[in-house]
Protein backbone atom coordinates (compact mmCIF):
# COMPACT_ATOMS: atom_id res chain seq x y z
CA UNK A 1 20.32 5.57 -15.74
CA UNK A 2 20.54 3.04 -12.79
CA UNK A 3 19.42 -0.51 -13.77
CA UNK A 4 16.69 -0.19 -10.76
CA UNK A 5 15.32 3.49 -10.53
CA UNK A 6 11.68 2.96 -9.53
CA UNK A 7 10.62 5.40 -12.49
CA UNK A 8 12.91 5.03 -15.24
CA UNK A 9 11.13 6.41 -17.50
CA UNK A 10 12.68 4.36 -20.79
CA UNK A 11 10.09 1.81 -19.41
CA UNK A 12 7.13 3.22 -20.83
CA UNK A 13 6.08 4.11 -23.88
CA UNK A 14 4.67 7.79 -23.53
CA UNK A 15 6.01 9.76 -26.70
CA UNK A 16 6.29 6.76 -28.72
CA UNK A 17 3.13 5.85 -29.86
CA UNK A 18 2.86 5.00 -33.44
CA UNK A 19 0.88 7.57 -35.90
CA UNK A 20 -2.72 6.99 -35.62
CA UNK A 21 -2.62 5.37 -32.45
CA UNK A 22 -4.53 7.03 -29.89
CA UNK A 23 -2.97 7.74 -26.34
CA UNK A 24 -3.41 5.15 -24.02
CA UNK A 25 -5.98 6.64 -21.20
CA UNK A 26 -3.66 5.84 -18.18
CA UNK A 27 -2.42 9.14 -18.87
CA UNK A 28 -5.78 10.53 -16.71
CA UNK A 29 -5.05 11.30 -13.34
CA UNK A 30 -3.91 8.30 -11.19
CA UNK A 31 -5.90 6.73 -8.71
CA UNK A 32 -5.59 7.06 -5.26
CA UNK A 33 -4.46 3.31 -3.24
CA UNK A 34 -2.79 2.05 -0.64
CA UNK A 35 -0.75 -0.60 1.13
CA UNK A 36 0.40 -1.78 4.18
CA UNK A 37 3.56 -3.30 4.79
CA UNK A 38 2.82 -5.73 8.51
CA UNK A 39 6.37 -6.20 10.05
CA UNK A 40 7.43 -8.43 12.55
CA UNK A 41 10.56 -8.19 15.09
CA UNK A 42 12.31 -11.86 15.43
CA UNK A 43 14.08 -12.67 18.87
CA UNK A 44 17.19 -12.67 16.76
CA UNK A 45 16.55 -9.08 16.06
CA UNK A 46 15.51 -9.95 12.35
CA UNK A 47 12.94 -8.13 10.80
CA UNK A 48 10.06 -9.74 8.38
CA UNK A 49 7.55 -8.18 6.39
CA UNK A 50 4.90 -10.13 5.04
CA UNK A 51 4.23 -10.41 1.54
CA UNK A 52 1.55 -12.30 -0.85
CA UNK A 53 1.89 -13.26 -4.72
CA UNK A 54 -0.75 -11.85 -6.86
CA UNK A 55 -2.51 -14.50 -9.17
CA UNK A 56 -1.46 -14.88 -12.53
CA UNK A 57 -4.77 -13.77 -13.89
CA UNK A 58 -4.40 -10.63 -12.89
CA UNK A 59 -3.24 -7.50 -15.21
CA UNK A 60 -1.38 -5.30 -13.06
CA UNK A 61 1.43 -7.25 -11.99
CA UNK A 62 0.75 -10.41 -11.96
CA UNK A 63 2.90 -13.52 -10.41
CA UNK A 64 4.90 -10.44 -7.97
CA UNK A 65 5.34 -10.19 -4.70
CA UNK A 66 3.32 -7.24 -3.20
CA UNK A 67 2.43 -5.78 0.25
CA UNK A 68 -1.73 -6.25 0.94
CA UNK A 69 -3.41 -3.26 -0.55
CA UNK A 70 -5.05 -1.61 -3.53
CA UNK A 71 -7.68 1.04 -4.85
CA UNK A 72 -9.39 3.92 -2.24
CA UNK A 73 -13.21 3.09 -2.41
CA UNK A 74 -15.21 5.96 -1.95
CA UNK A 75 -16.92 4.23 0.77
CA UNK A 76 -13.44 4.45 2.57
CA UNK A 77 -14.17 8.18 3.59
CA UNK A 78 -16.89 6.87 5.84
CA UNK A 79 -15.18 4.05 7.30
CA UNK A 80 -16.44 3.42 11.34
CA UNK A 81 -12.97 3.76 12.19
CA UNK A 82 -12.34 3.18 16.10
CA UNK A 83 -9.38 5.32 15.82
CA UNK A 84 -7.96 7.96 13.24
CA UNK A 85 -5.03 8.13 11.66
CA UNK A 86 -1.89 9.88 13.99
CA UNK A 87 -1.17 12.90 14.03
CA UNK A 88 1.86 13.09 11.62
CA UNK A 89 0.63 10.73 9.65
CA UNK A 90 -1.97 12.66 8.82
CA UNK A 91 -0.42 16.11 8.89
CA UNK A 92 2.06 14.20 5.78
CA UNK A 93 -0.99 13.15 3.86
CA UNK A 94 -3.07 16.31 3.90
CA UNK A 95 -0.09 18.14 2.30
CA UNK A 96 -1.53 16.59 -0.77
CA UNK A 97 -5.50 15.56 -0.40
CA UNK A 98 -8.45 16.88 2.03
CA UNK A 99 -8.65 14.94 5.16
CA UNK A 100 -11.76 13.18 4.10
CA UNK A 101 -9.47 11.28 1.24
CA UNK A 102 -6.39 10.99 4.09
CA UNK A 103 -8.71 9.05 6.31
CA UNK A 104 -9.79 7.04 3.38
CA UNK A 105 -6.23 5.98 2.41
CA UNK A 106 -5.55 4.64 5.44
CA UNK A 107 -8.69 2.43 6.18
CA UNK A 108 -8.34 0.99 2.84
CA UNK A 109 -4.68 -0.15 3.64
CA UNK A 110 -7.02 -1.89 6.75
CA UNK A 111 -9.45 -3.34 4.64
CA UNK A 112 -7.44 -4.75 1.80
CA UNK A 113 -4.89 -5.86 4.10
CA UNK A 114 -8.01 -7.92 5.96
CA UNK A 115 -9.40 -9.02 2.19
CA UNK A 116 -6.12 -10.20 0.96
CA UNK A 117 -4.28 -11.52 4.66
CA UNK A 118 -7.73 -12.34 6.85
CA UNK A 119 -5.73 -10.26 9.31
CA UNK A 120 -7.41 -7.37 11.35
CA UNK A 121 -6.58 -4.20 12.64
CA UNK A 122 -8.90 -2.95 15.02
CA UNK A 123 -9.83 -2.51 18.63
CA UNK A 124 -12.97 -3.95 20.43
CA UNK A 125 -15.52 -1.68 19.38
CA UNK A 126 -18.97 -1.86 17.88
CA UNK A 127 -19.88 -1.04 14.92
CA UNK A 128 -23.46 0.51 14.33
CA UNK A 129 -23.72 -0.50 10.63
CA UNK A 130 -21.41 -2.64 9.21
CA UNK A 131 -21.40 -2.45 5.59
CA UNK A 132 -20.12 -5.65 3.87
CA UNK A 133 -16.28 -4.88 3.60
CA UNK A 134 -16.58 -3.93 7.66
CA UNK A 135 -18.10 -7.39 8.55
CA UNK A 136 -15.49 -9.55 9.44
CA UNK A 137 -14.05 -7.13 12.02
CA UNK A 138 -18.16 -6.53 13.62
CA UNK A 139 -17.81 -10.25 13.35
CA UNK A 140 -15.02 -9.72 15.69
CA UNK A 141 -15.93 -7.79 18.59
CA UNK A 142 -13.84 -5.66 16.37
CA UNK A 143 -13.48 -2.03 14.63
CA UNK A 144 -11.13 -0.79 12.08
CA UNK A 145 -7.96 1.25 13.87
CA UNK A 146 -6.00 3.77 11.93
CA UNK A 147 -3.59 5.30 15.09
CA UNK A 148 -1.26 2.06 14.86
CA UNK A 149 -0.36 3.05 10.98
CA UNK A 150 2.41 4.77 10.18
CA UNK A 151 3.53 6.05 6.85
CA UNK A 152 6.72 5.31 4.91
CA UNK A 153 6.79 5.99 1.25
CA UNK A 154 4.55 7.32 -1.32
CA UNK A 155 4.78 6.61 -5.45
CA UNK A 156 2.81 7.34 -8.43
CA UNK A 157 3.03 5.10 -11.61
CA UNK A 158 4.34 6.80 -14.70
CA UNK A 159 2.14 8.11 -17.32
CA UNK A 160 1.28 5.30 -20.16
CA UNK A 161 1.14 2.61 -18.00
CA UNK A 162 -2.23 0.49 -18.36
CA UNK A 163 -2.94 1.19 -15.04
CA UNK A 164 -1.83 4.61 -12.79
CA UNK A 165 -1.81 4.74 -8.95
CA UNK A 166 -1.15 7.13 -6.59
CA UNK A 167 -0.01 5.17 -3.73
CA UNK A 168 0.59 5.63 -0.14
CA UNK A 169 2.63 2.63 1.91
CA UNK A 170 1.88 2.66 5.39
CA UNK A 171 3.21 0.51 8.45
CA UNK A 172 2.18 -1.21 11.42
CA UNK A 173 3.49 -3.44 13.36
CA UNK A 174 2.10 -7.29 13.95
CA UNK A 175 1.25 -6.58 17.28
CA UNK A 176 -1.45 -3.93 16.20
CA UNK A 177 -3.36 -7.00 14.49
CA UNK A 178 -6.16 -7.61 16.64
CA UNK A 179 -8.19 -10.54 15.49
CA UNK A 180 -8.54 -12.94 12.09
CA UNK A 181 -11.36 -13.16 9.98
CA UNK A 182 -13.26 -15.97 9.98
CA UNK A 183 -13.76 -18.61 7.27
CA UNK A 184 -10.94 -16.32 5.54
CA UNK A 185 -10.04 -17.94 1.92
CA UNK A 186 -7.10 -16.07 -0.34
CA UNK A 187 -8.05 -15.01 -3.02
CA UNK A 188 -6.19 -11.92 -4.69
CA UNK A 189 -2.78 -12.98 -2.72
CA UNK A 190 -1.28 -16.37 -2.87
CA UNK A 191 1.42 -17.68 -1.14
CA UNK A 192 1.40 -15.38 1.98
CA UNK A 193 4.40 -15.35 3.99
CA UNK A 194 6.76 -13.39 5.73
CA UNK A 195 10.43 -12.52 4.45
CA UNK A 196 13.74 -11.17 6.27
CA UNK A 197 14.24 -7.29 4.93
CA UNK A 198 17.69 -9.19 4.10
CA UNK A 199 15.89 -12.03 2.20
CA UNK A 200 13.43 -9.77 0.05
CA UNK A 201 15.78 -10.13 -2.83
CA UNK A 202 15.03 -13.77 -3.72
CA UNK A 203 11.34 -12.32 -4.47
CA UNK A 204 9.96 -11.51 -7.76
CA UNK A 205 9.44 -8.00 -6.38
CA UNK A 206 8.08 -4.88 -8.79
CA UNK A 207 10.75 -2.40 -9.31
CA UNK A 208 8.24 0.25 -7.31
CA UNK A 209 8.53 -2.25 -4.14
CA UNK A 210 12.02 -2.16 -3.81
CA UNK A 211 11.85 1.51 -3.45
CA UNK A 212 9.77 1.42 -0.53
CA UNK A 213 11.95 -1.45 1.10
CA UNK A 214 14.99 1.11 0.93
CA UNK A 215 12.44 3.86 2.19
CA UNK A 216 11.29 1.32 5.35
CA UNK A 217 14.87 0.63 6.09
CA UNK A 218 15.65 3.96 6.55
CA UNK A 219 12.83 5.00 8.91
CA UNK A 220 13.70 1.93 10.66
CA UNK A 221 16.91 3.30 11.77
CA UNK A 222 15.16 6.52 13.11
CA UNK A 223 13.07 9.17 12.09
CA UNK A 224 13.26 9.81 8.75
CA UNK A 225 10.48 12.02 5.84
CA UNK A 226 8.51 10.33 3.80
CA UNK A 227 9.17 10.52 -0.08
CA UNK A 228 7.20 10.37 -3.12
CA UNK A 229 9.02 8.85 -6.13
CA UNK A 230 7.19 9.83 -9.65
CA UNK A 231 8.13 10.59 -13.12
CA UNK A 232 8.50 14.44 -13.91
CA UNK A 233 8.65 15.88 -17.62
CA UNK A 234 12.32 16.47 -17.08
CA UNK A 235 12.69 12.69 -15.71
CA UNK A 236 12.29 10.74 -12.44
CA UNK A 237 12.66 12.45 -9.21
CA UNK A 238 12.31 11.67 -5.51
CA UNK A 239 11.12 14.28 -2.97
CA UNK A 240 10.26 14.74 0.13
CA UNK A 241 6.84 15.62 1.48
């Protein structure tokens, strides 16, 4: 099996547990994140995505490279988006949720991307009542916008992992960020900076990540499906949506 498949599925333990030892519960059904990867065209004709280091105190992956993002709150569904997603962004993800959770994946690749980067995606819009996770962009003039997202890749960990996901990687360009948030201080992501597609191999990258790279490569070339990479009974498989 290749050295880098995303889902190899020799890298978990499931079926070998010792006698007596209880599952592990990351078996249960994954939960539902998401990420978004900001790129950036050079005049050179480069292209940079920025990534952040997650602190070493944290469980799931720490010290690696990721793109902003992380759980769905329920309090995503009723985000005061200004905009909603596009349509075929949204006609990929309600293929597999309700449009309630579809809208909520993509406002919380917004609002982790403005937790973790300070950076906002919005358009100059009130919002009524902003709860605290919506303040920095009120603060802002601003309110969350979905239509500049678009979507690239989706992946679900492998059973008996400690932790499951089922992710969804969207994209938008710099240009759709907006505004900053004020008195904005790092916390989950260190080291924030933005890296060549060509250069993202001198990063400490998760196995998953590089998957999606090769995915956003490919739709940068032209239209191209989005595919979920997971871990069947029979082995790991790609398909498309």
């Amino acid at each position: 099996m290749a050295k880098d498949n995303p889902f190899d599925p020799t890298r978990h333990s499931e079926g070998n547990e010792r006698p007596g030892v209880k599952p592990h519960p990351s078996v249960r059904r994954p939960a539902l994140a998401a990420s978004l990867i900001l790129t950036r065209e050079r005049a050179n004709g480069t292209t940079e995505i920025l990534f952040g280091r997650r602190s070493g105190e944290h469980v799931f992956m720490p010290r690696k490279y990721v793109f902003p993002g992380g759980r769905v709150d329920r309090t995503d569904g009723y985000a005061p988006l200004a905009s909603e997603p596009a349509e075929p962004v949204l006609d990929v993800l309600t293929r597999c949720m309700t449009e309630r959770r579809a809208r909520a994946a993509a406002a919380a690749a917004i609002r982790e991307t403005a937790e973790e980067t300070g950076l906002l995606i919005g358009e100059s819009a009130p919002i009524a009542r902003a709860g605290p996770q919506w303040k920095p962009f009120a603060l802002a003039g601003l309110a969350p916008a979905a239509a500049p997202l678009d979507l690239v890749a989706r992946a679900i960990t492998p059973p008996g992992r400690p932790r499951r996901f089922d992710a969804w990687f969207f994209r938008a360009s710099e240009e759709a960020v907006t505004g900053r948030a004020d008195d904005f201080l790092a916390a989950e992501l260190e080291d924030l900076r933005w890296v060549s597609l060509e250069d993202t191999g001198t990063l400490d990258l998760p196995i998953i990540t590089r998957f999606v790279l090769a995915e956003l490569a490919g739709h940068m070339k032209g239209p191209a499906p989005v595919r979920c990479a997971r871990v069947t009974p029979k082995g790991p498989r790609v398909d498309e949506l």
